[in-house]
Protein backbone atom coordinates (compact mmCIF):
# COMPACT_ATOMS: atom_id res chain seq x y z
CA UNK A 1 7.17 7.86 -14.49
CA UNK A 2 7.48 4.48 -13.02
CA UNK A 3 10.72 3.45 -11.77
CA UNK A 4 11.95 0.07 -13.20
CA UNK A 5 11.73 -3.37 -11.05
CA UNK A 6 14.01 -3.92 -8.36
CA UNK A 7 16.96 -6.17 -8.55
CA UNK A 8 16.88 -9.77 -7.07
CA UNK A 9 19.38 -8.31 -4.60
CA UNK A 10 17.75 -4.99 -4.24
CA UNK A 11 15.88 -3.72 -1.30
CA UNK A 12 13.51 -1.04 -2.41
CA UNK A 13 11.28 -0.26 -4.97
CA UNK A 14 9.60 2.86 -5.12
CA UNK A 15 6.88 4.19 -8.49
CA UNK A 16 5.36 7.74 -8.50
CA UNK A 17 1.84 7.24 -9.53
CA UNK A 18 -0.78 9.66 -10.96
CA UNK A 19 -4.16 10.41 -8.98
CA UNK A 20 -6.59 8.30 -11.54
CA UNK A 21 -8.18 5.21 -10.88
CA UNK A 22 -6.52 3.39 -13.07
CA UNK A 23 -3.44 3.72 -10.67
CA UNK A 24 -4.53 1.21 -8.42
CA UNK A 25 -4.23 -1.55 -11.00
CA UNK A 26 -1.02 -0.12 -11.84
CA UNK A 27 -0.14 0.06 -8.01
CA UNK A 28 -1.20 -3.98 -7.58
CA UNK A 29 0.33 -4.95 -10.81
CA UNK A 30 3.83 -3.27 -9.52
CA UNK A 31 3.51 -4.90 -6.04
CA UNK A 32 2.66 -8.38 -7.52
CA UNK A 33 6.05 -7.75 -9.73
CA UNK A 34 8.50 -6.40 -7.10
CA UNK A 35 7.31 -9.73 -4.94
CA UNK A 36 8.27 -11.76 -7.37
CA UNK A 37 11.58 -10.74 -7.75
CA UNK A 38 12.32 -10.80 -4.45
CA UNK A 39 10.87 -14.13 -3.73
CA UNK A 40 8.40 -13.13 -1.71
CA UNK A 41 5.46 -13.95 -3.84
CA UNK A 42 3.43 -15.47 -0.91
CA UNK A 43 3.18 -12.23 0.06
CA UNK A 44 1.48 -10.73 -3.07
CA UNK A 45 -2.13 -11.17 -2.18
CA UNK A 46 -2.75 -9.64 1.02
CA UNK A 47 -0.01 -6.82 -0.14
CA UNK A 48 -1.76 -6.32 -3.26
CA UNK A 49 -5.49 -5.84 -1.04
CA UNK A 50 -3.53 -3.31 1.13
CA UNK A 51 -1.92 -1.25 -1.47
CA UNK A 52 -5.62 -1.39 -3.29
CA UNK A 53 -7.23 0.25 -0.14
CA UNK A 54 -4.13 2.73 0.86
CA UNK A 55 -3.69 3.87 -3.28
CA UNK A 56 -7.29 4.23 -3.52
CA UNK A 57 -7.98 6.38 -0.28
CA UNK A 58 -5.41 8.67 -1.41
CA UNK A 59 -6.77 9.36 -4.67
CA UNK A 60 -10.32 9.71 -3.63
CA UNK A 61 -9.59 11.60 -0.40
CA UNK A 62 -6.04 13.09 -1.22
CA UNK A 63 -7.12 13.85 -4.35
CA UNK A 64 -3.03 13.74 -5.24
CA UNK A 65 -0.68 11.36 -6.66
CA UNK A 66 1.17 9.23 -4.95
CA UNK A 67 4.46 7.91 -4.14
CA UNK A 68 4.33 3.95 -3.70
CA UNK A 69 7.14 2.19 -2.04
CA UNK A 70 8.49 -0.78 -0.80
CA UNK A 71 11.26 -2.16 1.17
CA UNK A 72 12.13 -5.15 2.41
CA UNK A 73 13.92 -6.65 5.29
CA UNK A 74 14.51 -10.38 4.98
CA UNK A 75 11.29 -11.72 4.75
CA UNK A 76 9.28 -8.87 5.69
CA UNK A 77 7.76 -5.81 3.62
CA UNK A 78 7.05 -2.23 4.61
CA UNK A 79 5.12 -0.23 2.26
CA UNK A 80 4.72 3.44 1.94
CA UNK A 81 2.06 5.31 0.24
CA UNK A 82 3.04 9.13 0.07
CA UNK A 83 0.56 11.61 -0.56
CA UNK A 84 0.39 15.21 -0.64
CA UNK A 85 -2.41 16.06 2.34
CA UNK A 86 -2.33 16.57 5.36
CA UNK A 87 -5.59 14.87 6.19
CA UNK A 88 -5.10 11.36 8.05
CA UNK A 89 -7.08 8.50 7.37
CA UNK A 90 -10.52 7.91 9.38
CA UNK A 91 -12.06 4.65 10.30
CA UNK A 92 -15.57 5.11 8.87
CA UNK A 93 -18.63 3.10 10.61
CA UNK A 94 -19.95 0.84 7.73
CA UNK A 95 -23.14 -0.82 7.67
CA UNK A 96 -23.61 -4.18 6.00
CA UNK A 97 -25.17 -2.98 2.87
CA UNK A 98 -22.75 0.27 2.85
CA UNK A 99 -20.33 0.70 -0.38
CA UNK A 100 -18.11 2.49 1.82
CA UNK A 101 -16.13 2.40 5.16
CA UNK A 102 -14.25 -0.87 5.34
CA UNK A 103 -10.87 0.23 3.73
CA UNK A 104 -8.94 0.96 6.64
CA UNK A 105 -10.32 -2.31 8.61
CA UNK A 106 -8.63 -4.26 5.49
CA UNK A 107 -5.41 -2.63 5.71
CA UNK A 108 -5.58 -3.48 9.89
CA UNK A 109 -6.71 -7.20 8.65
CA UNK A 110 -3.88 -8.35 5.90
CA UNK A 111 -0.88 -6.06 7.43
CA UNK A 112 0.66 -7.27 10.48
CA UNK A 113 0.76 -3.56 11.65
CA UNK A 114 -0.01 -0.25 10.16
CA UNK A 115 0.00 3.96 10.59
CA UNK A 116 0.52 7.20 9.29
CA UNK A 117 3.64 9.70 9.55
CA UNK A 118 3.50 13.01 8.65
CA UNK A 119 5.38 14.95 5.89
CA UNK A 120 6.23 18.37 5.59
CA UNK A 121 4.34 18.29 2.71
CA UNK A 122 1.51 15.68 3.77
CA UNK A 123 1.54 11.82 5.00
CA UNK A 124 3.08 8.62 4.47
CA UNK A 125 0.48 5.70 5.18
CA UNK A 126 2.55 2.71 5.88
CA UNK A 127 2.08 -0.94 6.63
CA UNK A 128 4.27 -3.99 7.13
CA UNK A 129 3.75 -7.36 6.07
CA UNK A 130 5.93 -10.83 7.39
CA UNK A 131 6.00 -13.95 5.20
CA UNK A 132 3.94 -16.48 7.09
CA UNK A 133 2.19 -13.53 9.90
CA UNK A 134 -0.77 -12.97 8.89
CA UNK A 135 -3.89 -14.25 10.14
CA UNK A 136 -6.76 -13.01 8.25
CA UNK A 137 -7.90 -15.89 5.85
């Protein structure tokens, strides 16, 4: 069940999300939303990329639903994608004409930093975005 939108004033946000592709829409739709709110719509389109890649490689590789949250600090954003393995993320090589193998190296491009924690019952992949920090246009 999705949790509703955070208040102006709030600082989190946080949506469990089934493991289906349709998800991911659901996942960018949510992100662009809780932006908003906060103010922090600048934000939205190298969040939404991220949370695309992160929601997606959990679903194919996880093969679990996810937990997708947000908090924010001023003008900053962490995200959190929760998922139930205990499998960490791989850079794959990827060709130029390869479908495949670039996610990861998007997350690294329109977050400011990124990694993955454990969980006693699999991983959080996280990521942080600032308002006006990233580079990658």
């Amino acid at each position: 069940m999705l949790a509703p939108s955070p208040a102006r004033d709030g600082k989190e946000a946080s949506w469990d999300l089934p493991a289906a592709p349709e998800a991911v829409a659901t996942a960018r739709r949510l992100v662009r939303e809780a932006l908003a709110v906060w103010g922090l719509s600048t934000l939205a389109d190298d969040l939404t990329m991220v949370v695309s890649e992160v929601v997606t490689n959990a679903i194919v590789h996880a093969k679990s639903a996810v937990t997708l949250s947000l908090h924010r600090q001023g003008r900053s954003v962490r995200g959190e994608v929760a998922d139930h393995s205990p499998v960490w993320p791989t850079p794959l090589p990827a060709g130029p004409d390869e479908e495949h193998g670039r996610g990861l190296a998007i997350v690294a491009a329109y977050s400011e930093r990124w990694g993955v924690d454990p969980t006693p019952d699999g991983k959080i992949v996280w990521f942080v975005a600032r308002d006006g920090s990233i580079p990658f246009r």
